[in-house]
Protein backbone atom coordinates (compact mmCIF):
# COMPACT_ATOMS: atom_id res chain seq x y z
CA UNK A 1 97.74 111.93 81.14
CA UNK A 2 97.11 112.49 84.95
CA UNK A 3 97.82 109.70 87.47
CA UNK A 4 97.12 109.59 90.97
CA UNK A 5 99.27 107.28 93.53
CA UNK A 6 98.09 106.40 97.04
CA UNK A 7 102.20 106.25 98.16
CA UNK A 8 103.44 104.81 100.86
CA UNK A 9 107.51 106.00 100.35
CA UNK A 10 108.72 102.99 102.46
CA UNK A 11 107.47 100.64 100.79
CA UNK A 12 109.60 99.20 97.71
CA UNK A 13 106.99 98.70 95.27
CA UNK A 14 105.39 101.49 95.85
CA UNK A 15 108.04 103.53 95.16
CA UNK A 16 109.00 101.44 92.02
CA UNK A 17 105.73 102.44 91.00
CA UNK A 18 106.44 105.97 91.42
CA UNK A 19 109.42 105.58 89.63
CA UNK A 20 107.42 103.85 86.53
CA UNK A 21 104.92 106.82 86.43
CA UNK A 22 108.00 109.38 86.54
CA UNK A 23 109.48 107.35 83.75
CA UNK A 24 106.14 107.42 81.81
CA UNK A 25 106.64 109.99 78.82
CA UNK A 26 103.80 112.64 79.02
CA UNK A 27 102.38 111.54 82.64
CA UNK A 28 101.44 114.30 85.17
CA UNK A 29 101.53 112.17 88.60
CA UNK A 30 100.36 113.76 91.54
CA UNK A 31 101.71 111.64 94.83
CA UNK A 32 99.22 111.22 97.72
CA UNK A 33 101.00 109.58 101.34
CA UNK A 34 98.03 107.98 102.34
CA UNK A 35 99.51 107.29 106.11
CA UNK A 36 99.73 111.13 106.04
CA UNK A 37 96.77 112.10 104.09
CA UNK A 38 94.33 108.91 104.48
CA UNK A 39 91.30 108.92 101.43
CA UNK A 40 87.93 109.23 102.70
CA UNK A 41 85.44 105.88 103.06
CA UNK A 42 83.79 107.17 99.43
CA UNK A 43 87.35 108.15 97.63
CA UNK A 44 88.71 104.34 98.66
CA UNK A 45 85.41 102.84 97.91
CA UNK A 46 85.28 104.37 94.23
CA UNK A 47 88.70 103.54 94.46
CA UNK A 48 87.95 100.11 94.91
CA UNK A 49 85.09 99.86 92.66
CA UNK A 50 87.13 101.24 89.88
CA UNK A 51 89.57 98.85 90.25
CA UNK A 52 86.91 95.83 90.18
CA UNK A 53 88.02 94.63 93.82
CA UNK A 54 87.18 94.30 96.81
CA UNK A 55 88.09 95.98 100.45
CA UNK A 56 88.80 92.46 101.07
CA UNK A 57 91.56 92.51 98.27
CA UNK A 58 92.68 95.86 99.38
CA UNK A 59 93.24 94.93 102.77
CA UNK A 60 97.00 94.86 104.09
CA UNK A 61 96.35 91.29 105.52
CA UNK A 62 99.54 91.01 106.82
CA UNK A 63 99.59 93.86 109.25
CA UNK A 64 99.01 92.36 112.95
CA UNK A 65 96.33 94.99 113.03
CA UNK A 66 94.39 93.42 110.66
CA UNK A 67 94.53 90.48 113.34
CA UNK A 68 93.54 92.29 116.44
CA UNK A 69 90.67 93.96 114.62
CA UNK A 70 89.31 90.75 113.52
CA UNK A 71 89.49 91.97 109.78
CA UNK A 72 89.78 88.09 108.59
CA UNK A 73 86.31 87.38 108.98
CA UNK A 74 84.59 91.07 108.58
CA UNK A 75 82.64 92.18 105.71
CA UNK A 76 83.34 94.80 103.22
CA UNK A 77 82.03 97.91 105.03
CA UNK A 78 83.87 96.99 108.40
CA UNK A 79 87.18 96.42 106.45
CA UNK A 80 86.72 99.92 105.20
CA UNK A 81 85.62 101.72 108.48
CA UNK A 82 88.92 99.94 109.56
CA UNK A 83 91.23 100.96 106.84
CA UNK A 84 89.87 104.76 106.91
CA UNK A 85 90.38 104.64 110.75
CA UNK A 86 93.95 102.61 110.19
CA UNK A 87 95.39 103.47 106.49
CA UNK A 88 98.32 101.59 107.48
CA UNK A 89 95.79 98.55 106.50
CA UNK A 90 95.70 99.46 103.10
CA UNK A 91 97.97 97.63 100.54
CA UNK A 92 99.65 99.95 98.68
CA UNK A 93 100.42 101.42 96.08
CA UNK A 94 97.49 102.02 94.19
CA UNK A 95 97.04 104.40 91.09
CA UNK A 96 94.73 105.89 89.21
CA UNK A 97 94.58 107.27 85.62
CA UNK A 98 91.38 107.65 83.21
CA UNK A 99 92.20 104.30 82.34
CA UNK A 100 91.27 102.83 85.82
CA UNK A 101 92.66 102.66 88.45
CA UNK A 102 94.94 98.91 89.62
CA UNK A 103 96.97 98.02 93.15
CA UNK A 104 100.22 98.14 91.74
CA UNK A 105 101.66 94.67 92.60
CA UNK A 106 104.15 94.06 91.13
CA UNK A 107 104.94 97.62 90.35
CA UNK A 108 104.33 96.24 86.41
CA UNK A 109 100.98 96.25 86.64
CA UNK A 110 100.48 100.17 86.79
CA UNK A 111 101.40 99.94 82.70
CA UNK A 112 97.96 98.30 82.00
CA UNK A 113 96.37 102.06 82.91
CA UNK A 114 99.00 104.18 80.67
């Protein structure tokens, strides 16, 4: 099985995550830094869709930039434009597999696509 993770390697669950898929007998995991190498507006949409959320649920909330940008009221297609702009907006990690693809928090959750 091939798995995908949008990584962030500062960020704890993130890289429990990665340590989950490494764990995983018989997974292939390719590691994406998404700071570094940001997914397009489609790749995070699909991403998104896949996942049965929202930009809205994908949104790092927390990060003051989400603030200044006025994220907290914008719809869906700002929230991207911002997070393709700003990856540092999106909450991390997620993963995909041909399972699906699931924001991996807690890191646990990344066993319900293996």
């Amino acid at each position: 099985m091939k798995a995908t993770i949008w990584h962030n390697p500062r960020c704890s669950n993130s890289r429990k995550t990665l340590e989950m898929l490494r764990g995983a007998h018989g997974v292939s995991v390719t590691v994406v830094e998404y700071l570094a190498s940001p997914p397009t507006r489609a790749t995070l949409a699909a991403l998104y869709a896949r996942a049965g959320m929202t930009p809205r649920q994908g949104l790092r909330a927390k990060e003051a930039l989400a603030t200044e940008l006025g994220l907290k009221s914008a719809d869906d297609d700002t929230i991207l434009d911002a997070m393709v702009a700003n990856p540092i907006l999106i909450e991390r990690p997620l993963v995909e597999t041909d399972k699906g693809v699931r924001l991996c928090r807690p890191p646990e959750t990344v066993r319900e696509i293996l």
